[in-house]
Protein backbone atom coordinates (compact mmCIF):
# COMPACT_ATOMS: atom_id res chain seq x y z
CA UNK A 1 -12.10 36.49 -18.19
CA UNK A 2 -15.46 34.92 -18.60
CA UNK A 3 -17.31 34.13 -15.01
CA UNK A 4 -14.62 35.32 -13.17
CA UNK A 5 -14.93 38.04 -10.53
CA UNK A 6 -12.11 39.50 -9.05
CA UNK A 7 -11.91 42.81 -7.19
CA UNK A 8 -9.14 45.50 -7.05
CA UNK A 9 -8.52 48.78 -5.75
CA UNK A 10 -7.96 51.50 -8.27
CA UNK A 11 -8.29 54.90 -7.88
CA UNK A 12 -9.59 57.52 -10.66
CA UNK A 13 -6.52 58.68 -13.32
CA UNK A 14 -8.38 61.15 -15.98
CA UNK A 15 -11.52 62.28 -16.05
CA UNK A 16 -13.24 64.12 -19.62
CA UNK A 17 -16.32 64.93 -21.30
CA UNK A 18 -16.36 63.27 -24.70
CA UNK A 19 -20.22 63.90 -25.50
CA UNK A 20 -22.94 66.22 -23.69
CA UNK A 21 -24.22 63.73 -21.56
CA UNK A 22 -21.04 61.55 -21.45
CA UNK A 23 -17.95 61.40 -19.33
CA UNK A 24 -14.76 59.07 -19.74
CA UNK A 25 -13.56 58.01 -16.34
CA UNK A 26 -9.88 55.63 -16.19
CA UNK A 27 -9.02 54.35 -13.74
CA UNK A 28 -5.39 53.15 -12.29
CA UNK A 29 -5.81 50.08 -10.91
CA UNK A 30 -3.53 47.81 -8.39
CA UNK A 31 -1.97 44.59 -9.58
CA UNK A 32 -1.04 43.69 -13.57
CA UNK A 33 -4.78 44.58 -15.93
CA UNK A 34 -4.97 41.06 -18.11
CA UNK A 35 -5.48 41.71 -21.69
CA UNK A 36 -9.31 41.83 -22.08
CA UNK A 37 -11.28 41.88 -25.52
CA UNK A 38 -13.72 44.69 -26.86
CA UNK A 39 -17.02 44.04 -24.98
CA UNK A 40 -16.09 43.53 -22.05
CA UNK A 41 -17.45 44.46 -18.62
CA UNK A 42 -16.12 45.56 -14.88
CA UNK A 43 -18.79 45.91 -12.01
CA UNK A 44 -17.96 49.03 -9.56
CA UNK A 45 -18.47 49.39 -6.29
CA UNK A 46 -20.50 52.70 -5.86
CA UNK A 47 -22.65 54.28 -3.26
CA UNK A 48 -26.34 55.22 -3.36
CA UNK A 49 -28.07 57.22 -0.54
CA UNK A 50 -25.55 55.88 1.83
CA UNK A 51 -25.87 52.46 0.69
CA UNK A 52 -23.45 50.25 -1.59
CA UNK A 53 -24.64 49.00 -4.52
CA UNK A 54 -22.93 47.52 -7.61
CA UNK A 55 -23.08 48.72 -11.17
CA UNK A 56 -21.87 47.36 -14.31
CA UNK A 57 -19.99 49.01 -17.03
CA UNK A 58 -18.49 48.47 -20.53
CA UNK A 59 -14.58 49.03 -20.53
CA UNK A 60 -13.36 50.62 -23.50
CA UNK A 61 -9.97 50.90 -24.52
CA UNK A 62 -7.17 52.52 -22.33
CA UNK A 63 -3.61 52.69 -21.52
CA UNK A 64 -2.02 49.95 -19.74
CA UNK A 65 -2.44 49.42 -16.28
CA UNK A 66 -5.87 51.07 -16.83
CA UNK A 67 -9.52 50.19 -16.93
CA UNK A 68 -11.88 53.17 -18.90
CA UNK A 69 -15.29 53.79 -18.79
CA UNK A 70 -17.91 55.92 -20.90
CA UNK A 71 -20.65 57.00 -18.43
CA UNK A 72 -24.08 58.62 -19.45
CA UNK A 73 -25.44 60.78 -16.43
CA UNK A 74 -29.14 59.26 -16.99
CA UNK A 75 -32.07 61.61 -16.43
CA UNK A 76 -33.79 58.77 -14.04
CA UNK A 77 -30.17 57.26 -12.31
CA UNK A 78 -30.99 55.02 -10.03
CA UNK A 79 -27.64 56.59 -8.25
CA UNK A 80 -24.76 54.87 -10.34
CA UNK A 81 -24.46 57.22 -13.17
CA UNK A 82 -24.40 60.31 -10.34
CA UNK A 83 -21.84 58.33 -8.21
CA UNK A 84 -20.14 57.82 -11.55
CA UNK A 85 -20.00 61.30 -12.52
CA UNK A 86 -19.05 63.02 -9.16
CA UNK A 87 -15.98 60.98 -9.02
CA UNK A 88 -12.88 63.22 -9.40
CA UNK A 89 -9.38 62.58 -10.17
CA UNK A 90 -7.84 60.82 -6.98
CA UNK A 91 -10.78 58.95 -5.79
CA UNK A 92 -10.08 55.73 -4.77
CA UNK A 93 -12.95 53.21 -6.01
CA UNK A 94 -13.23 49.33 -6.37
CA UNK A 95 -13.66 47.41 -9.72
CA UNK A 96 -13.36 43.86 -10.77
CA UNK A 97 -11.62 43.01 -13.57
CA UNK A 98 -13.13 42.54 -17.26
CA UNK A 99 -15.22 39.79 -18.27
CA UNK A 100 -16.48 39.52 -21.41
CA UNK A 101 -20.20 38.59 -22.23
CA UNK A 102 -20.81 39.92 -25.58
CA UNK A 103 -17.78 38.43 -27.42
CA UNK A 104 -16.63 38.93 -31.54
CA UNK A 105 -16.32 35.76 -32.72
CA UNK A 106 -13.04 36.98 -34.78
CA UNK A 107 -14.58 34.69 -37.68
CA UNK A 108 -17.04 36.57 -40.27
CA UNK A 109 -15.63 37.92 -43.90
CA UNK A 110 -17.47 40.81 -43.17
CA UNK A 111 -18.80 42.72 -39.95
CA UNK A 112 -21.61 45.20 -39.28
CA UNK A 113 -21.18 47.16 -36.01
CA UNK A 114 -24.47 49.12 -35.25
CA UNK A 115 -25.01 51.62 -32.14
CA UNK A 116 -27.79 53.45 -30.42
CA UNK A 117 -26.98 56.43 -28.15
CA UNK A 118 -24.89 55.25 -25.33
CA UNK A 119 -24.18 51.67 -26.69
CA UNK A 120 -21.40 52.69 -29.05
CA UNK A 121 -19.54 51.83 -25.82
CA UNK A 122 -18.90 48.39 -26.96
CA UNK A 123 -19.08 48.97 -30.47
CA UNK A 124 -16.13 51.70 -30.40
CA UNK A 125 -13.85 49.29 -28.86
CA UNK A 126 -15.24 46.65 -31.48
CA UNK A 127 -14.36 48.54 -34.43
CA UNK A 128 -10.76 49.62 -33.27
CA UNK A 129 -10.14 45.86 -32.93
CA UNK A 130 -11.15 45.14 -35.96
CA UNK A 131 -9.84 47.92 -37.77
CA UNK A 132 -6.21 46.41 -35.97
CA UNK A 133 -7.18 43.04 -37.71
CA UNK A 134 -7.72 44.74 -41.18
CA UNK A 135 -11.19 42.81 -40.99
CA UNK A 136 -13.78 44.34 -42.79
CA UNK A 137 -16.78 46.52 -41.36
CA UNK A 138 -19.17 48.70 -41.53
CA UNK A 139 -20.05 50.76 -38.37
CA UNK A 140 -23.31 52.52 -38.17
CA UNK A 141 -24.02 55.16 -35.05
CA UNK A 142 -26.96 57.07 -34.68
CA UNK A 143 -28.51 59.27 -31.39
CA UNK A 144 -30.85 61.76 -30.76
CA UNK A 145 -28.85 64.46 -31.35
CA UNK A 146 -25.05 65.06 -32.65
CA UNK A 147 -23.92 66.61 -29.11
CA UNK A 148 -24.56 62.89 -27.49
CA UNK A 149 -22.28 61.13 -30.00
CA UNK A 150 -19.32 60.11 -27.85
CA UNK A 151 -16.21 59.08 -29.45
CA UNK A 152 -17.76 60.15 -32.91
CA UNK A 153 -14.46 61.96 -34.07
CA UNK A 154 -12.41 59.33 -32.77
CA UNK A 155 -14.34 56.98 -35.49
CA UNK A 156 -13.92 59.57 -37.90
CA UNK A 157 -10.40 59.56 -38.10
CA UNK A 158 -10.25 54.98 -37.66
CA UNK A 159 -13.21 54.31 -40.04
CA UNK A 160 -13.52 57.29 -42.90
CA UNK A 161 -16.06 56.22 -44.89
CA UNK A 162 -16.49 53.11 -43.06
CA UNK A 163 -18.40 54.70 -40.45
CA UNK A 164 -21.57 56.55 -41.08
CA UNK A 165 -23.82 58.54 -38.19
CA UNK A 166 -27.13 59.42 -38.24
CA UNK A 167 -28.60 62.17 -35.97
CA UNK A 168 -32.23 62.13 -34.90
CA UNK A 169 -32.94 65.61 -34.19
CA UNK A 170 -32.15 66.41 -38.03
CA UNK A 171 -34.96 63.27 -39.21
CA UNK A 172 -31.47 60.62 -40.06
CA UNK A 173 -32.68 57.24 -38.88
CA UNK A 174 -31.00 53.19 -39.31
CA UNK A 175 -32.41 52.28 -42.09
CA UNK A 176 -31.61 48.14 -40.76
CA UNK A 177 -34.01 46.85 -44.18
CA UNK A 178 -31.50 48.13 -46.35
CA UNK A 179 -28.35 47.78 -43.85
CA UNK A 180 -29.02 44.28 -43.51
CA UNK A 181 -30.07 43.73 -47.11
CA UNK A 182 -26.19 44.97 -47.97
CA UNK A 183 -24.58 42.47 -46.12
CA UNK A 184 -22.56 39.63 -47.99
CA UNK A 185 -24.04 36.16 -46.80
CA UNK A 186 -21.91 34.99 -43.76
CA UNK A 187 -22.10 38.66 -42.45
CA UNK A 188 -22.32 39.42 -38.57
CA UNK A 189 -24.24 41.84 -37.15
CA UNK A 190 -23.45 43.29 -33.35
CA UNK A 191 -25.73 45.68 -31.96
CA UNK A 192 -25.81 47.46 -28.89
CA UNK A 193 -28.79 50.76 -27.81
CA UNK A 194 -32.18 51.10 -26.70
CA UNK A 195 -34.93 48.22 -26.43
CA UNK A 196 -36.68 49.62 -28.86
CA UNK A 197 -33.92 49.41 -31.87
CA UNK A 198 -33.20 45.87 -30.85
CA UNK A 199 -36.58 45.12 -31.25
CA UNK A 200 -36.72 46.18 -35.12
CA UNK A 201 -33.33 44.71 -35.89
CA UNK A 202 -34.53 41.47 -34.80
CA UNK A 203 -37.80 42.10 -37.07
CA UNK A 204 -35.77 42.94 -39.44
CA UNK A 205 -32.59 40.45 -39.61
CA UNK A 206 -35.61 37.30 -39.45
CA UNK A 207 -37.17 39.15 -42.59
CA UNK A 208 -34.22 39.14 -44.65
CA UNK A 209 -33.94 35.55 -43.63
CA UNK A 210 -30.83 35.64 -42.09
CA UNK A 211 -29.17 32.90 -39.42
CA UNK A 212 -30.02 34.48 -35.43
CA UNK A 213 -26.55 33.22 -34.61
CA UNK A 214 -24.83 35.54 -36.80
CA UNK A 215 -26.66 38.36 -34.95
CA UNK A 216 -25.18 39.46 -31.81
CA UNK A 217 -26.55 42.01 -29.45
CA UNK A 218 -26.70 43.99 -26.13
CA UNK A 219 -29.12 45.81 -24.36
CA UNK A 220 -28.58 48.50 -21.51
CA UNK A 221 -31.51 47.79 -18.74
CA UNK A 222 -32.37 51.68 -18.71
CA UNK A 223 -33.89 51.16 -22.43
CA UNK A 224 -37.66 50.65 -22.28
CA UNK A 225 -40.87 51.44 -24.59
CA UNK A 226 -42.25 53.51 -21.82
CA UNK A 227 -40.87 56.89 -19.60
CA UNK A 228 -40.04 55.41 -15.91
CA UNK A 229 -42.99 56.06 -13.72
CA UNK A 230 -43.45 54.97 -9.87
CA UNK A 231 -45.90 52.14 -9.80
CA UNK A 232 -46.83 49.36 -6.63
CA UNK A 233 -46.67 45.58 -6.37
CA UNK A 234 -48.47 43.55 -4.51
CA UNK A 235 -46.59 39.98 -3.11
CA UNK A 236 -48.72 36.88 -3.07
CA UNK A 237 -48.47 35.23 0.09
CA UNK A 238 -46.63 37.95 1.79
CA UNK A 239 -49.54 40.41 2.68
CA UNK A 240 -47.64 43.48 1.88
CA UNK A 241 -47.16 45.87 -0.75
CA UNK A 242 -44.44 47.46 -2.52
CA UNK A 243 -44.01 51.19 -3.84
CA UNK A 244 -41.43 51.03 -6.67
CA UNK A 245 -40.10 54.85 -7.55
CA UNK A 246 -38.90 55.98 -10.65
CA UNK A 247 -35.36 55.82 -9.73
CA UNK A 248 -35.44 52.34 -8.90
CA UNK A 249 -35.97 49.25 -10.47
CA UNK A 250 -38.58 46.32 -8.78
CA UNK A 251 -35.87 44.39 -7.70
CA UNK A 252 -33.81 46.65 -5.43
CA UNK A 253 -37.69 47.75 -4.15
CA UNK A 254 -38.21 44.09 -3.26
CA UNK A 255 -34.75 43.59 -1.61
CA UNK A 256 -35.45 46.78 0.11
CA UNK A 257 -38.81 45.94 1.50
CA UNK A 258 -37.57 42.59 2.83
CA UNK A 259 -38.30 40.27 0.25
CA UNK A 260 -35.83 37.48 -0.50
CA UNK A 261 -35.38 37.39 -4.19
CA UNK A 262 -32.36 35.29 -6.23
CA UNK A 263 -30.69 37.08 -8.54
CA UNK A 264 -27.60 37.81 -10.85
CA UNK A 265 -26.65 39.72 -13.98
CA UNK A 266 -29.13 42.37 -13.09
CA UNK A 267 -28.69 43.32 -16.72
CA UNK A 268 -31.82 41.24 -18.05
CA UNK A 269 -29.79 38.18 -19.51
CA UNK A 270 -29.69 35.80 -16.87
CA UNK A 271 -33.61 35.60 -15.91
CA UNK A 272 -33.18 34.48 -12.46
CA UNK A 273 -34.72 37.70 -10.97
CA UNK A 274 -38.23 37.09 -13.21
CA UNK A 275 -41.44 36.92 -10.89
CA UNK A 276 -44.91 35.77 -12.44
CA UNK A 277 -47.50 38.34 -13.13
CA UNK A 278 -50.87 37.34 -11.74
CA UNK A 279 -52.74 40.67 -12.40
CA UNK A 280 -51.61 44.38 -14.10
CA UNK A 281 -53.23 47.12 -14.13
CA UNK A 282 -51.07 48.28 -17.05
CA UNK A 283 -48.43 47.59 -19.79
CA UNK A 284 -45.43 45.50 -18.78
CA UNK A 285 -42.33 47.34 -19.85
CA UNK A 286 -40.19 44.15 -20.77
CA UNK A 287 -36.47 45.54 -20.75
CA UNK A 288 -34.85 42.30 -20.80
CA UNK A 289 -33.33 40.17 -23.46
CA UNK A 290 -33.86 37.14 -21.74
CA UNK A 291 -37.79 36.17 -22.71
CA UNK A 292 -38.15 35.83 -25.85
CA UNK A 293 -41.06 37.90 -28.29
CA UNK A 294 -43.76 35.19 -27.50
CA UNK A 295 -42.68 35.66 -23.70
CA UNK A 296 -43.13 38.83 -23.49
CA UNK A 297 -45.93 39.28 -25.62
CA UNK A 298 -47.81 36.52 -23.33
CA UNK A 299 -46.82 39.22 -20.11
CA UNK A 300 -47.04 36.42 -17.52
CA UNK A 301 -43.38 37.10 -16.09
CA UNK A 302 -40.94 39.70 -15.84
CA UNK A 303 -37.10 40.43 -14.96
CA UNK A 304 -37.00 42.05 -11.69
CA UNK A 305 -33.94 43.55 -12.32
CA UNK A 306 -34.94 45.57 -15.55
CA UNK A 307 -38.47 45.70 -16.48
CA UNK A 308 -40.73 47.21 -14.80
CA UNK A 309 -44.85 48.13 -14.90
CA UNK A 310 -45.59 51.24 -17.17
CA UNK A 311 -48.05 52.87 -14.28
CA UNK A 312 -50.31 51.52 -11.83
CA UNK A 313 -50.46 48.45 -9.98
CA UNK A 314 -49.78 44.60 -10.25
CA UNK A 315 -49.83 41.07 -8.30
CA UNK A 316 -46.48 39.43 -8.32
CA UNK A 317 -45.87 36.01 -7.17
CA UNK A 318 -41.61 35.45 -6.13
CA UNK A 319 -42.29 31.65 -5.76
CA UNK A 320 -42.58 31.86 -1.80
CA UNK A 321 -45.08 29.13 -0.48
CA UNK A 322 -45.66 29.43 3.57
């Protein structure tokens, strides 16, 4: 279903809480589901302070004629996760159908699945395809506490000693030096949680010398190095400036001041949202996975649609010449 977007009418089947923080939401949509594979994504029409917006979700496994979601209620929404969670059973939404843009390549002798708070959403319908397959894998969860481990028993029972979880709160960390140092040769690696843990797996798969192809990962665009704080930009050659809140990212604050801006993914991958950086007043807090280390580390541009300035103020430029 890659690059194809099409949009159905479904409304809400069963609705549970499968973690403190996380609620499973299916959804009965109209028209035959295609088979999709683990990874996938649906975008969903939702509503935010009387506006529509789109937001993007992972689809995990459900029955037929379904599409399932596993949806955090984030401390900062932006209003998807809240539109998300006040859905009830009955409520008629719309959805496209799965596309898939962090794909198993079906071919390694040996896979490890790793997962960081919320992104065990793609991982947990990873490792139940796999475990289908009788391929072999290692799956590796951890979060900040135990109460925020969605579909943790589930694993349990598919994986046994396959699967091992480490909880934060109780000082049980990824130890990715050793994980990585386990691995038979032509191992894969798929990853999906925070910015941060991305970051050191990268480190860490380039210091045990491994091929970056055989390393595949996925970032959510809430996952930065700094707490979300309201900050202002100001728009070379348009004379005006604009207050970005919290609960917003810089490109809906751009849109929403007037600004054209081309964009797509708004997940960080695509990198036709990124502005240049002229001037900061403070740390750039690259969320994307689009730039690469150097990039960032040279702060001269930034993905509208996920990162965002740590505090303070900064001089964008969109590309606009009068």
């Amino acid at each position: 279903m890659r690059n194809r977007v099409e949009w159905r009418d479904a409304t809400v089947a069963e609705v549970r809480q499968i973690a403190d923080d996380v609620r499973y939401i299916a959804f009965a949509v109209d028209g035959v589901v295609p088979r999709f594979d683990p990874g996938s994504h649906s975008n969903f029409r939702v509503e935010i302070n009387g506006q529509p917006a789109n937001r993007t979700y992972t689809i995990i496994p459900a029955p037929s004629g379904q599409i399932a979601v596993a949806v955090k209620l984030h401390p900062q929404s932006r209003g998807g996760s809240r539109f998300m969670w006040a859905l009830e059973h009955g409520a008629a939404v719309r959805l496209t159908l799965p596309e898939n843009r962090f794909e198993l390549s079906w071919r390694a002798p040996h896979y490890l699945l790793l997962a960081g708070g919320i992104g065990i959403t793609p991982i947990y319908g990873m490792a139940r395809a796999l475990m289908a397959r009788g391929a072999s894998l290692r799956v590796v969860y951890a979060a900040r506490s135990r109460g925020l481990m969605a579909f943790a028993e589930d694993l349990q029972d598919l994986l046994g000693g396959q699967l091992v979880l480490r909880d934060n709160s109780i000082g049980e960390h990824v130890d990715l030096a050793a994980e990585f140092a386990a691995l038979p040769p032509d191992a894969e690696c798929y990853l999906c949680g925070p910015i941060g843990m991305l970051e050191a797996a990268k480190a860490a798969w380039a210091d045990a010398g491994r091929p970056i192809s055989r390393l595949r990962y996925e970032v959510f665009g809430d996952s930065g190095l700094f707490a979300e704080k309201p900050f202002v930009v100001d728009v070379l050659n348009r004379d005006i400036s604009v207050p970005v809140r919290s609960d917003q990212t810089l490109l809906e604050a751009l849109i929403g001041a007037g600004v054209e801006m081309i964009y797509d993914c708004q997940r960080g991958e695509c990198g036709l949202c990124a502005v240049k950086v002229l001037e900061k007043e403070a740390e750039i807090d690259h969320r994307d996975v689009f730039f690469s280390p150097e990039e960032k580390a040279e702060n001269h541009r930034m993905c509208a649609c996920v990162s965002r300035l740590s505090e303070g103020r900064a001089v964008i430029d969109i590309g606009y010449r009068a």
